[in-house]
Each structure stands twice: as C-alpha cells, then as structure tokens.
Protein backbone atom coordinates (compact mmCIF):
# COMPACT_ATOMS: atom_id res chain seq x y z
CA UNK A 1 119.35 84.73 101.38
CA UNK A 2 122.37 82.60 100.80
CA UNK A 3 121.85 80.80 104.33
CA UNK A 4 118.21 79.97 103.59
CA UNK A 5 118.70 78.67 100.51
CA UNK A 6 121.50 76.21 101.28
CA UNK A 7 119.44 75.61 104.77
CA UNK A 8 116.41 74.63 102.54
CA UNK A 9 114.62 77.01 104.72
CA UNK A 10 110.53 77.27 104.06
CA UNK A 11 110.30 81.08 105.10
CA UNK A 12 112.86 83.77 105.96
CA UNK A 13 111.08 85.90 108.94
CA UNK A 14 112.73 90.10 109.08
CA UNK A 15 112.01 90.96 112.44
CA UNK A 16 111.66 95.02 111.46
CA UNK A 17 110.28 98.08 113.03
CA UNK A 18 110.74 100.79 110.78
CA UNK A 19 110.44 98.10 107.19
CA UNK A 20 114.01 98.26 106.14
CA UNK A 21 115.27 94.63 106.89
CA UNK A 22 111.96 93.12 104.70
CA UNK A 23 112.61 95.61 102.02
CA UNK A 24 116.57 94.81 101.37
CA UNK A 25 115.38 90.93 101.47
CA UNK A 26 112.71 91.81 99.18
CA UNK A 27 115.27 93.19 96.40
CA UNK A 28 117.08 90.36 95.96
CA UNK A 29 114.12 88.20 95.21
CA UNK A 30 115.24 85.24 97.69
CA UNK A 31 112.94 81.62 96.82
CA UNK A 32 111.49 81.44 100.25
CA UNK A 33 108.59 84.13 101.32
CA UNK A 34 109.26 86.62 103.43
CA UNK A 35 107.53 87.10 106.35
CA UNK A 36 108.06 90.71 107.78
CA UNK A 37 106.98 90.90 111.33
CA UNK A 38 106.18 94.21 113.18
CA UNK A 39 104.28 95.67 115.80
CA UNK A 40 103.74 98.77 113.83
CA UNK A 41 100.11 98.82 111.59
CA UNK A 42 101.70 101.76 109.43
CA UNK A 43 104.38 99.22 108.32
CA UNK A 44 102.68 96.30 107.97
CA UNK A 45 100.78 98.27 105.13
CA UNK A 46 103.86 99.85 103.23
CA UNK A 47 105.84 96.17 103.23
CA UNK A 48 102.36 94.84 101.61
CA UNK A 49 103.45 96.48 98.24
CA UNK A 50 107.19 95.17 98.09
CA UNK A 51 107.79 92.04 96.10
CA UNK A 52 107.91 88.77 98.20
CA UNK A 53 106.68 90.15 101.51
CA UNK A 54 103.98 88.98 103.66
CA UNK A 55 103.75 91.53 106.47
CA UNK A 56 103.01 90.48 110.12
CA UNK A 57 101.54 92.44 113.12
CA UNK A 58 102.91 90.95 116.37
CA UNK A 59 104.51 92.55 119.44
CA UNK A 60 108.10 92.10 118.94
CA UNK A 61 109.11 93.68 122.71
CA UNK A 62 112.05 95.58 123.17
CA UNK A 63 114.45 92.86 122.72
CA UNK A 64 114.15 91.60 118.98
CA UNK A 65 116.84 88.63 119.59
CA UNK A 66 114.55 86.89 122.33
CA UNK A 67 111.21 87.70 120.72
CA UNK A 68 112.27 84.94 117.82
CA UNK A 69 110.43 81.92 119.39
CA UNK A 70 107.66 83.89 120.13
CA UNK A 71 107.04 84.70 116.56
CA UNK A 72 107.89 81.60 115.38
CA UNK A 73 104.98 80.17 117.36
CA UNK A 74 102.27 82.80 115.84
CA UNK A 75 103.76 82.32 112.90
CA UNK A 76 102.84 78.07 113.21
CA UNK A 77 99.58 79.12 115.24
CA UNK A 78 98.36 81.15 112.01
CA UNK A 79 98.87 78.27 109.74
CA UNK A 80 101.87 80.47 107.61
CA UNK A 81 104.37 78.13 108.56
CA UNK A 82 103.80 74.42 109.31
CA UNK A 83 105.34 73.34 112.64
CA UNK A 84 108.83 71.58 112.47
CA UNK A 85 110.05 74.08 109.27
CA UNK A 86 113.04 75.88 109.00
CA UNK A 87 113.37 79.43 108.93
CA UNK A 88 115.97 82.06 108.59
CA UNK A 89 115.26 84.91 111.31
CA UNK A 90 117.18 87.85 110.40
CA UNK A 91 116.94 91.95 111.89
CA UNK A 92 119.28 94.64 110.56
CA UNK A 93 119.42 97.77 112.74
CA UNK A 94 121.51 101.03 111.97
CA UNK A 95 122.23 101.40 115.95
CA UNK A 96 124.87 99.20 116.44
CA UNK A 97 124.87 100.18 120.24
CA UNK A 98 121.98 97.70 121.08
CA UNK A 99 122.93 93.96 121.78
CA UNK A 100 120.59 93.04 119.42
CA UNK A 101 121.10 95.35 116.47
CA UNK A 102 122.04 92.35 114.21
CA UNK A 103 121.24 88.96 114.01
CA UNK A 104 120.92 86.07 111.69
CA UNK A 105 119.49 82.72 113.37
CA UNK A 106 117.84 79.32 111.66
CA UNK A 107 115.08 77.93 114.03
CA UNK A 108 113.59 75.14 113.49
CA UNK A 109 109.82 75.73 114.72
C-alpha cells in the first residue's frame, strides 16, 4: 500500500487464486482501487463484497509472475485502467516453494 501510494499508482492489481491477497489489501483501506484478478468465478463473487475490491476474471496461467503484462493489457482493453498508468502488482502465496509465491512489481501499462 505504502509503494503505491508514494508511486502515485492509479490501481493496485492482487493477482489471487484462492481471494486472500485482495482481502489483506482490502483491510487496510489503501487510496487506489483494487483490482483482484482471478480465473476462478467462485472468487470473483466473494471479493465483490470486501471493501475496495473490483474483482476480475482472467486466466492467470500457472505462472502468476509472467502473467502480469497480460493482465495489465485486459485490464487497459476493458477501459479499468487508462493506458500509460501505474500500478502496483502484488500476489501473496502461503507455498513459499514456488518461484513465484511472492511478488511486488510497479508496471507502467
């Protein structure tokens, strides 16, 4: 939250399966929306009722670190972000044995 605010970023995107990554952002009521992106319908609906969150339904592959640009683009294509903003991309996982459990990027889109 921290990083988008001094980054004067105009979203912050959780790349999430499961919801939990959208739902910590979403408790500590950050400026910037939140755009939580999964490929899971089930989700999508549950992060509709936290504070802050727009949920997103969007294949996010098997490798959530690369799939950034990718959502980025949908995310200009749909008219949510314009193109050339800044956005925080962040994913929390509890398996810290993947690569990609953890990340924290700004993108420019």
């Amino acid at each position: 939250m921290t990083l988008a605010n001094r980054g004067d970023a105009q979203a912050i995107v959780a790349v999430t399966r499961g919801g939990g990554t959208a739902r910590r952002l979403s408790a500590l009521r950050p400026r910037a929306p939140i755009f939580a992106t999964t490929d899971h319908d089930s989700t999508a609906r549950r992060l509709a009722l936290y504070w802050g969150v727009m949920p997103v339904c969007t294949d996010i592959g098997e490798n959530v670190d690369s799939a950034g640009t990718l959502i980025g683009q949908q995310l200009v294509a749909r008219g949510l972000v314009p193109s050339g903003a800044s956005v925080v991309l962040v994913s929390i996982s509890p398996d810290l044995t993947r690569g990609d459990a953890n990340f924290l990027k700004i993108k420019r889109l």
